[in-house]
PDB file of N, CA and C in Angstrom:
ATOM      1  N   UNK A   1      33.396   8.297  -2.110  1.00  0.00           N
ATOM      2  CA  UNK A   1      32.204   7.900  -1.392  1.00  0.00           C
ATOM      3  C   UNK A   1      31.540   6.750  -2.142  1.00  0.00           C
ATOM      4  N   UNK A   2      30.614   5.514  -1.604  1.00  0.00           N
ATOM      5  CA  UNK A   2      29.952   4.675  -2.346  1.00  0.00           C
ATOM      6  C   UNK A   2      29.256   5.427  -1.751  1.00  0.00           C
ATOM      7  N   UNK A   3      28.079   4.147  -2.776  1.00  0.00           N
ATOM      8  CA  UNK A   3      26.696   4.453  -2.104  1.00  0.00           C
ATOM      9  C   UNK A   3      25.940   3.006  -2.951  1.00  0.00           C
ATOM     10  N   UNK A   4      25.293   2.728  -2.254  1.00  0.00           N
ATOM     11  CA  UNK A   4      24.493   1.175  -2.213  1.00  0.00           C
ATOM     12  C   UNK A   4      22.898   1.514  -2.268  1.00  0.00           C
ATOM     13  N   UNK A   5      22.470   0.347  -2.683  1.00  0.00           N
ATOM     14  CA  UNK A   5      21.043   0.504  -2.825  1.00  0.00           C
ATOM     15  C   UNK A   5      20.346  -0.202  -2.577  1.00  0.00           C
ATOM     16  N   UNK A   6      18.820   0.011  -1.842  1.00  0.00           N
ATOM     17  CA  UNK A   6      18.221  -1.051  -1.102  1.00  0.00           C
ATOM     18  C   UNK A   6      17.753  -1.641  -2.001  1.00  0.00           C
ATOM     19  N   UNK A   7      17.744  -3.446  -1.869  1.00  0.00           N
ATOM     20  CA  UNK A   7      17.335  -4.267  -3.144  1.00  0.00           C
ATOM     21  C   UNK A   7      16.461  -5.500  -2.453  1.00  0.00           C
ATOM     22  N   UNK A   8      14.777  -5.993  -2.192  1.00  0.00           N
ATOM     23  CA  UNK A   8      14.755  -6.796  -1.904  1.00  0.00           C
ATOM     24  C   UNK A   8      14.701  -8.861  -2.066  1.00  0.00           C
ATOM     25  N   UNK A   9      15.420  -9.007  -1.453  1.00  0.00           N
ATOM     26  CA  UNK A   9      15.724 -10.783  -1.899  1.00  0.00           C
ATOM     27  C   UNK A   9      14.566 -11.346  -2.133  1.00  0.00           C
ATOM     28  N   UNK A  10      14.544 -11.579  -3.887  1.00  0.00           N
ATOM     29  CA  UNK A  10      13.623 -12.620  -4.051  1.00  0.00           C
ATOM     30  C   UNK A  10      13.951 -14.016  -4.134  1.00  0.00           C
ATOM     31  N   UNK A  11      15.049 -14.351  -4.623  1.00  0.00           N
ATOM     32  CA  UNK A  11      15.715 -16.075  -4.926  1.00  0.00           C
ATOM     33  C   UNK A  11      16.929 -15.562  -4.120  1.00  0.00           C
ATOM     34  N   UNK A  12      17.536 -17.154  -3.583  1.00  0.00           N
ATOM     35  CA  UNK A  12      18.582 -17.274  -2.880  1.00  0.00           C
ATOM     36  C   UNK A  12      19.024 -18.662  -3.376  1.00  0.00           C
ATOM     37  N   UNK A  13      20.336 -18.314  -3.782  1.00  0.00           N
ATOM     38  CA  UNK A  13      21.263 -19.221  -4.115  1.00  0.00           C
ATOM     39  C   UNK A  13      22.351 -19.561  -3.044  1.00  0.00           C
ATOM     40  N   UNK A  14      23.618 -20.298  -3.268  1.00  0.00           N
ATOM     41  CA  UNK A  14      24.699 -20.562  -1.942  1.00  0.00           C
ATOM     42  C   UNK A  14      25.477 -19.150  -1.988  1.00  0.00           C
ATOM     43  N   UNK A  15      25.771 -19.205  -3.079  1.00  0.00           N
ATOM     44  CA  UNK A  15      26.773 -17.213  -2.732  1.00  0.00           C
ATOM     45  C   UNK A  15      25.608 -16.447  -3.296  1.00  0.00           C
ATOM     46  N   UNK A  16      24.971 -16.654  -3.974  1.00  0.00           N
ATOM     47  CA  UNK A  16      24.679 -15.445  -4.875  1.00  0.00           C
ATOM     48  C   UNK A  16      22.703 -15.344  -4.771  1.00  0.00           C
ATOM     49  N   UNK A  17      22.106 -14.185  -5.138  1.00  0.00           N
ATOM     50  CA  UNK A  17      20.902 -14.057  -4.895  1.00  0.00           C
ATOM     51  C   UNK A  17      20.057 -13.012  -5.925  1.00  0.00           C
ATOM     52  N   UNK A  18      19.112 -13.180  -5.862  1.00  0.00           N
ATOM     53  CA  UNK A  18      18.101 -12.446  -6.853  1.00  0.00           C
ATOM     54  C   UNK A  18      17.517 -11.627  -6.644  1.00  0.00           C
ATOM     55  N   UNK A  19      17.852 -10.125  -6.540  1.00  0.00           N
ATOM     56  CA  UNK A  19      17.098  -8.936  -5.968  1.00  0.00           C
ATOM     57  C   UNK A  19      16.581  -8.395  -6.758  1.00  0.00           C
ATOM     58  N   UNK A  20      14.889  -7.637  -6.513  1.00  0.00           N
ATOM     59  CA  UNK A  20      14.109  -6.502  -7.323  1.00  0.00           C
ATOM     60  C   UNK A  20      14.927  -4.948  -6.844  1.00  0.00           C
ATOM     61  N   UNK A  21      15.489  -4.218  -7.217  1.00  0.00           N
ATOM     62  CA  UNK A  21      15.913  -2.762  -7.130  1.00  0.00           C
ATOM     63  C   UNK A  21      15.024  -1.878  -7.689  1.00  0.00           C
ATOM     64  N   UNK A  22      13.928  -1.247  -7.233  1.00  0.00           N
ATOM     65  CA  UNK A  22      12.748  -0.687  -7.906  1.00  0.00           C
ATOM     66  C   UNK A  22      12.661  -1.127  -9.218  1.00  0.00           C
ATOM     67  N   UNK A  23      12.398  -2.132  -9.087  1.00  0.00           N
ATOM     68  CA  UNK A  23      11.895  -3.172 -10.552  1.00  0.00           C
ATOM     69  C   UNK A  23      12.201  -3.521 -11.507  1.00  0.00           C
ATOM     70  N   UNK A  24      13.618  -3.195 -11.238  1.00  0.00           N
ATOM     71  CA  UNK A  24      14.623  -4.256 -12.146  1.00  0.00           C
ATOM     72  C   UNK A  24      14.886  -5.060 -10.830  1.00  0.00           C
ATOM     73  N   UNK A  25      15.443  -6.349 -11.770  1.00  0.00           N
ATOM     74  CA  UNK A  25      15.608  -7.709 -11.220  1.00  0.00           C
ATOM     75  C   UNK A  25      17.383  -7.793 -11.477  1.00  0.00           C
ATOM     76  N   UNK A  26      18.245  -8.574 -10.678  1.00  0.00           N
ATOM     77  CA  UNK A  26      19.545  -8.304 -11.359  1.00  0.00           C
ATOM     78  C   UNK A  26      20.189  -9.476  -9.878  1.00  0.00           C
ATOM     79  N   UNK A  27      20.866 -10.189 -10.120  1.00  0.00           N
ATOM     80  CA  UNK A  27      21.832 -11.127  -9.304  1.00  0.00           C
ATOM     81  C   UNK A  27      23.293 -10.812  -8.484  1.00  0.00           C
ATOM     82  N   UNK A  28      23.155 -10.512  -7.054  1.00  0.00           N
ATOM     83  CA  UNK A  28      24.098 -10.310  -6.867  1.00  0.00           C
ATOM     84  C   UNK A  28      24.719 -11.034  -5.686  1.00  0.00           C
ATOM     85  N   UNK A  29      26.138 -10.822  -4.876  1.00  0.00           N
ATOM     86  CA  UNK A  29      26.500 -11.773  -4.527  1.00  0.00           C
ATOM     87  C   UNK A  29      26.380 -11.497  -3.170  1.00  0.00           C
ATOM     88  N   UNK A  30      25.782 -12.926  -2.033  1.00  0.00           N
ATOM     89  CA  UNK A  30      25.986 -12.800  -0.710  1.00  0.00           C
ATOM     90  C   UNK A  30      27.363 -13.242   0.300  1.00  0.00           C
ATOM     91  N   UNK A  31      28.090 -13.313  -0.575  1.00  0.00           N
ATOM     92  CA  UNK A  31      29.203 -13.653   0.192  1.00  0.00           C
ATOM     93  C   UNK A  31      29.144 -12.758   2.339  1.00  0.00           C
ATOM     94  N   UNK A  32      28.947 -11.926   1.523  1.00  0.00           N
ATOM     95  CA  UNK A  32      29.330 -10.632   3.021  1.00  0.00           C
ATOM     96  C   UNK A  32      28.196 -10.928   3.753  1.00  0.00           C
ATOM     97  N   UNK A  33      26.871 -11.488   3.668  1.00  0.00           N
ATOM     98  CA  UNK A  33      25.210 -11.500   3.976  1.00  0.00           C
ATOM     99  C   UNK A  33      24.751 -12.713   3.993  1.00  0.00           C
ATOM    100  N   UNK A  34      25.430 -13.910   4.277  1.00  0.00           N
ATOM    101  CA  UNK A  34      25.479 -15.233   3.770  1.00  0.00           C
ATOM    102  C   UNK A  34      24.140 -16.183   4.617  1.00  0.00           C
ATOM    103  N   UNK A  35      23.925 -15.279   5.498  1.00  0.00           N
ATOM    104  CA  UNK A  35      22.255 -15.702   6.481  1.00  0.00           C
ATOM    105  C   UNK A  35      21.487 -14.835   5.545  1.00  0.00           C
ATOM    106  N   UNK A  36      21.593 -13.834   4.816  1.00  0.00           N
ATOM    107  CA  UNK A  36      20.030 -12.947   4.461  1.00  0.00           C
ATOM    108  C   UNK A  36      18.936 -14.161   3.872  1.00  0.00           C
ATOM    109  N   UNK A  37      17.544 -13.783   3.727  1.00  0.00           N
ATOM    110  CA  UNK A  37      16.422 -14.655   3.889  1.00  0.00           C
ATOM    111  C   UNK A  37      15.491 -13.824   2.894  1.00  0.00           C
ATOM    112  N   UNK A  38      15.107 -14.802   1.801  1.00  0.00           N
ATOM    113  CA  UNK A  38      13.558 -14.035   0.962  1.00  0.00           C
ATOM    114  C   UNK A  38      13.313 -13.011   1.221  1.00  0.00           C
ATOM    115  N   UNK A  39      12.595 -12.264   1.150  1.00  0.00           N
ATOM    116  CA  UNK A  39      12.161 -10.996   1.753  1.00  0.00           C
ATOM    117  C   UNK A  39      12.394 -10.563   2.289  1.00  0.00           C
ATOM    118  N   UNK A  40      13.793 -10.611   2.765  1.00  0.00           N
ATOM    119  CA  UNK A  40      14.394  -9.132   3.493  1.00  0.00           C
ATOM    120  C   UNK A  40      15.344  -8.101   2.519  1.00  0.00           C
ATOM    121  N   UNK A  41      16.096  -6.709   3.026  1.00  0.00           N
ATOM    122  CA  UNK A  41      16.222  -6.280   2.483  1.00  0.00           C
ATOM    123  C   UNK A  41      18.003  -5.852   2.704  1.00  0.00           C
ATOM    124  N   UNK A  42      18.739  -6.153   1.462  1.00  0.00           N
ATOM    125  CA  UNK A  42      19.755  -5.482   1.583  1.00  0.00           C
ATOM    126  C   UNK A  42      20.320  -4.310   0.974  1.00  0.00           C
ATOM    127  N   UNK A  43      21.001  -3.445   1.204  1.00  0.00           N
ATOM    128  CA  UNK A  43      22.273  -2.852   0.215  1.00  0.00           C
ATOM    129  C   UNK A  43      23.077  -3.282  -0.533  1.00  0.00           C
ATOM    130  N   UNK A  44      23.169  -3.000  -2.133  1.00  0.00           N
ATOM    131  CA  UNK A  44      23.985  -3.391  -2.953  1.00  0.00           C
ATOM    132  C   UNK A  44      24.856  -2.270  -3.161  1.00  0.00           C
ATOM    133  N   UNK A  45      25.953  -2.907  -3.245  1.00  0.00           N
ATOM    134  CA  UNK A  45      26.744  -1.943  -3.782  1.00  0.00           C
ATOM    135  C   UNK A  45      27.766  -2.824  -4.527  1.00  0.00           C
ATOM    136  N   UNK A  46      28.244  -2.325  -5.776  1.00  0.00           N
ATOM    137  CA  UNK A  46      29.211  -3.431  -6.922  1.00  0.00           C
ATOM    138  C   UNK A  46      28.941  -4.728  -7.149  1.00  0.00           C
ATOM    139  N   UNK A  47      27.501  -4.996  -7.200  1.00  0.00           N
ATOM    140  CA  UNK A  47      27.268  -6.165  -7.531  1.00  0.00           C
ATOM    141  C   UNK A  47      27.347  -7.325  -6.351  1.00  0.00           C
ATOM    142  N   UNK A  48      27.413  -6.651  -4.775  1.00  0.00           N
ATOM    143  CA  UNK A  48      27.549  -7.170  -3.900  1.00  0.00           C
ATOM    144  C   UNK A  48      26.209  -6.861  -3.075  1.00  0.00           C
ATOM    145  N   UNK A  49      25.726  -7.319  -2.250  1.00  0.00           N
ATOM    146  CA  UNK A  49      24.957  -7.422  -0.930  1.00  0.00           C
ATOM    147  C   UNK A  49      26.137  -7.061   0.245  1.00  0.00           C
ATOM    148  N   UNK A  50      25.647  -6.474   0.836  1.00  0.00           N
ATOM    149  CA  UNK A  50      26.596  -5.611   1.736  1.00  0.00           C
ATOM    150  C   UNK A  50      26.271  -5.783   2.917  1.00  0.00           C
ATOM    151  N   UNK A  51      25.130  -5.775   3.273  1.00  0.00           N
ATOM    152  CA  UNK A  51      24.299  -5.579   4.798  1.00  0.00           C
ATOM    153  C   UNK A  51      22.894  -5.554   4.868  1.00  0.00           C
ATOM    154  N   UNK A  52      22.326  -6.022   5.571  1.00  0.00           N
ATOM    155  CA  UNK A  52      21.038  -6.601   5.705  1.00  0.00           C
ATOM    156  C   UNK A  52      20.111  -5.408   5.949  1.00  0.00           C
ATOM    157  N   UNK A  53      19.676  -5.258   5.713  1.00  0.00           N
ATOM    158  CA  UNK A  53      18.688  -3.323   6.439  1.00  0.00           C
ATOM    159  C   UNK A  53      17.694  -4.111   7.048  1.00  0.00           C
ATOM    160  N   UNK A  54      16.449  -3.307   7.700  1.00  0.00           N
ATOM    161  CA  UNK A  54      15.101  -3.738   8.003  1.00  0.00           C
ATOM    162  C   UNK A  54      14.204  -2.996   6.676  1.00  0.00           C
ATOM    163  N   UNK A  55      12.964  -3.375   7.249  1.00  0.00           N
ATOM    164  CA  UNK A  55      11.928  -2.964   5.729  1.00  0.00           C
ATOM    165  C   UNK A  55      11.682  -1.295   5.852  1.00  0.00           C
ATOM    166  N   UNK A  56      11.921  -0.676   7.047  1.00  0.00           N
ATOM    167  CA  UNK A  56      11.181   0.763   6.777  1.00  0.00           C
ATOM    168  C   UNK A  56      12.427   1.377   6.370  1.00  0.00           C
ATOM    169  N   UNK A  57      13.486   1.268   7.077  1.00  0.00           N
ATOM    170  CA  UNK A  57      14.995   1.787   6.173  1.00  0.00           C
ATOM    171  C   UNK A  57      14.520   2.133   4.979  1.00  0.00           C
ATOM    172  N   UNK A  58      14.698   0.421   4.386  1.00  0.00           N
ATOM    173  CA  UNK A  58      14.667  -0.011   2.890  1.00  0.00           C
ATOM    174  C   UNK A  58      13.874   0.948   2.114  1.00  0.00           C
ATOM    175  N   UNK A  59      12.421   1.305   2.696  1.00  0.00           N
ATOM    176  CA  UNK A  59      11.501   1.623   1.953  1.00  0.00           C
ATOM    177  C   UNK A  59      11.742   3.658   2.110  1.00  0.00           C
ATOM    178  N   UNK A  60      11.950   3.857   2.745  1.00  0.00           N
ATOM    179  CA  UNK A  60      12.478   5.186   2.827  1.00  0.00           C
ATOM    180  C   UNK A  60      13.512   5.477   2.041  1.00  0.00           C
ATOM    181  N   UNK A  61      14.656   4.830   2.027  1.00  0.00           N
ATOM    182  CA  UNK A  61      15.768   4.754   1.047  1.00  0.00           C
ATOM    183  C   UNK A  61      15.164   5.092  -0.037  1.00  0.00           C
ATOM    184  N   UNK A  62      14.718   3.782  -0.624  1.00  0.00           N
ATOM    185  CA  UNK A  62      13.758   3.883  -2.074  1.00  0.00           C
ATOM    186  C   UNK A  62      12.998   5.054  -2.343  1.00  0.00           C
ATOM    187  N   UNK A  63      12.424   5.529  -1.234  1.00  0.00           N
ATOM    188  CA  UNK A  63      11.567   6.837  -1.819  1.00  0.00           C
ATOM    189  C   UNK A  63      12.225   7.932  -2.244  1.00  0.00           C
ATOM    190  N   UNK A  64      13.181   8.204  -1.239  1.00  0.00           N
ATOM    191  CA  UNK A  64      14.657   8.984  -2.027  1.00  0.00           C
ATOM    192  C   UNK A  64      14.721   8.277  -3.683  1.00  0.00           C
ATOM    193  N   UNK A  65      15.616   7.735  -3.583  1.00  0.00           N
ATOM    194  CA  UNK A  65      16.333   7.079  -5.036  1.00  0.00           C
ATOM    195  C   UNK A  65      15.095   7.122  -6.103  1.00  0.00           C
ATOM    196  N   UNK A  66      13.691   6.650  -5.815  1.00  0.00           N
ATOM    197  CA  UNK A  66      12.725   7.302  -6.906  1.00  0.00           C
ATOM    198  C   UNK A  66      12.530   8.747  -7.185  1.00  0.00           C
ATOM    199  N   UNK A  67      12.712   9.732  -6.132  1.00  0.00           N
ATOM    200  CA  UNK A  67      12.814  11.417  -6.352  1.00  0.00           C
ATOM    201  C   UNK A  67      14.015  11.249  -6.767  1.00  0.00           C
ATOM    202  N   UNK A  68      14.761  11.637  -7.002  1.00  0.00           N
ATOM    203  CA  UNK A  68      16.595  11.494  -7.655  1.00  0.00           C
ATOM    204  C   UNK A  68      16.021  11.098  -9.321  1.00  0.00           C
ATOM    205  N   UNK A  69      15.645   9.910  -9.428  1.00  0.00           N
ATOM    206  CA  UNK A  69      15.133   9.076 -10.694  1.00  0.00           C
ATOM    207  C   UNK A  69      14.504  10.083 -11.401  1.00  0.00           C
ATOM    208  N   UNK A  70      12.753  10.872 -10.735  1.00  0.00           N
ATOM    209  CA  UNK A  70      12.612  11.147 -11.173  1.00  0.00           C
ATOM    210  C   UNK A  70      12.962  12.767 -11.124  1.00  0.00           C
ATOM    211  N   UNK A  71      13.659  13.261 -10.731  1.00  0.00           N
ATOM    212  CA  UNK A  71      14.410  14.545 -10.735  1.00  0.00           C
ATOM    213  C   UNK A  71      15.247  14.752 -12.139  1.00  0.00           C
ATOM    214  N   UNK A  72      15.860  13.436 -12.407  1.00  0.00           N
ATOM    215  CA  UNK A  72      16.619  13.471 -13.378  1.00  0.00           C
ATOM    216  C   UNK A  72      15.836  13.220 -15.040  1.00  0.00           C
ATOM    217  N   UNK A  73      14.846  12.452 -14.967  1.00  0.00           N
ATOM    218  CA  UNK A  73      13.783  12.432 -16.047  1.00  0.00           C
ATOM    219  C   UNK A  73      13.103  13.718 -16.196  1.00  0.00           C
ATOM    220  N   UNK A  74      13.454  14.697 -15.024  1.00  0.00           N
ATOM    221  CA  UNK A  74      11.990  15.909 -15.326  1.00  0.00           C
ATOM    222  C   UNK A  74      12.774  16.763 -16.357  1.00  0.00           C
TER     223      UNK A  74
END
């Protein structure tokens, strides 16, 4: 099974782009997403951009993956 994570685009380069992932920052590649735009939101998975989500997805996703986060810190 993967599993990807919602990351939103802050810089955009020709392949490659600059996403916050709950607040780490980290560069990955749009080859597969090659229209995504500033502030929208994709799935990473392996250092890739995968697919474009909308913002309430995104932000639901995230609220998961912060319970998980902090599930595992408790």
């Amino acid at each position: 099974m993967c599993v990807g994570v919602p990351a939103k685009v802050i810089e955009k380069q020709e392949f490659s782009a600059t996403v916050d992932v709950m607040g780490s920052q980290m560069t990955v590649g749009i080859i597969f997403v090659p229209e995504v735009e500033i502030g929208q939101y994709v799935i990473v998975h392996a250092g890739q951009a995968m697919s474009i989500v909308d913002e309430d997805y995104a932000r639901l996703s995230l609220e998961e993956w912060r319970r998980l986060a902090d599930a595992r810190d408790a």
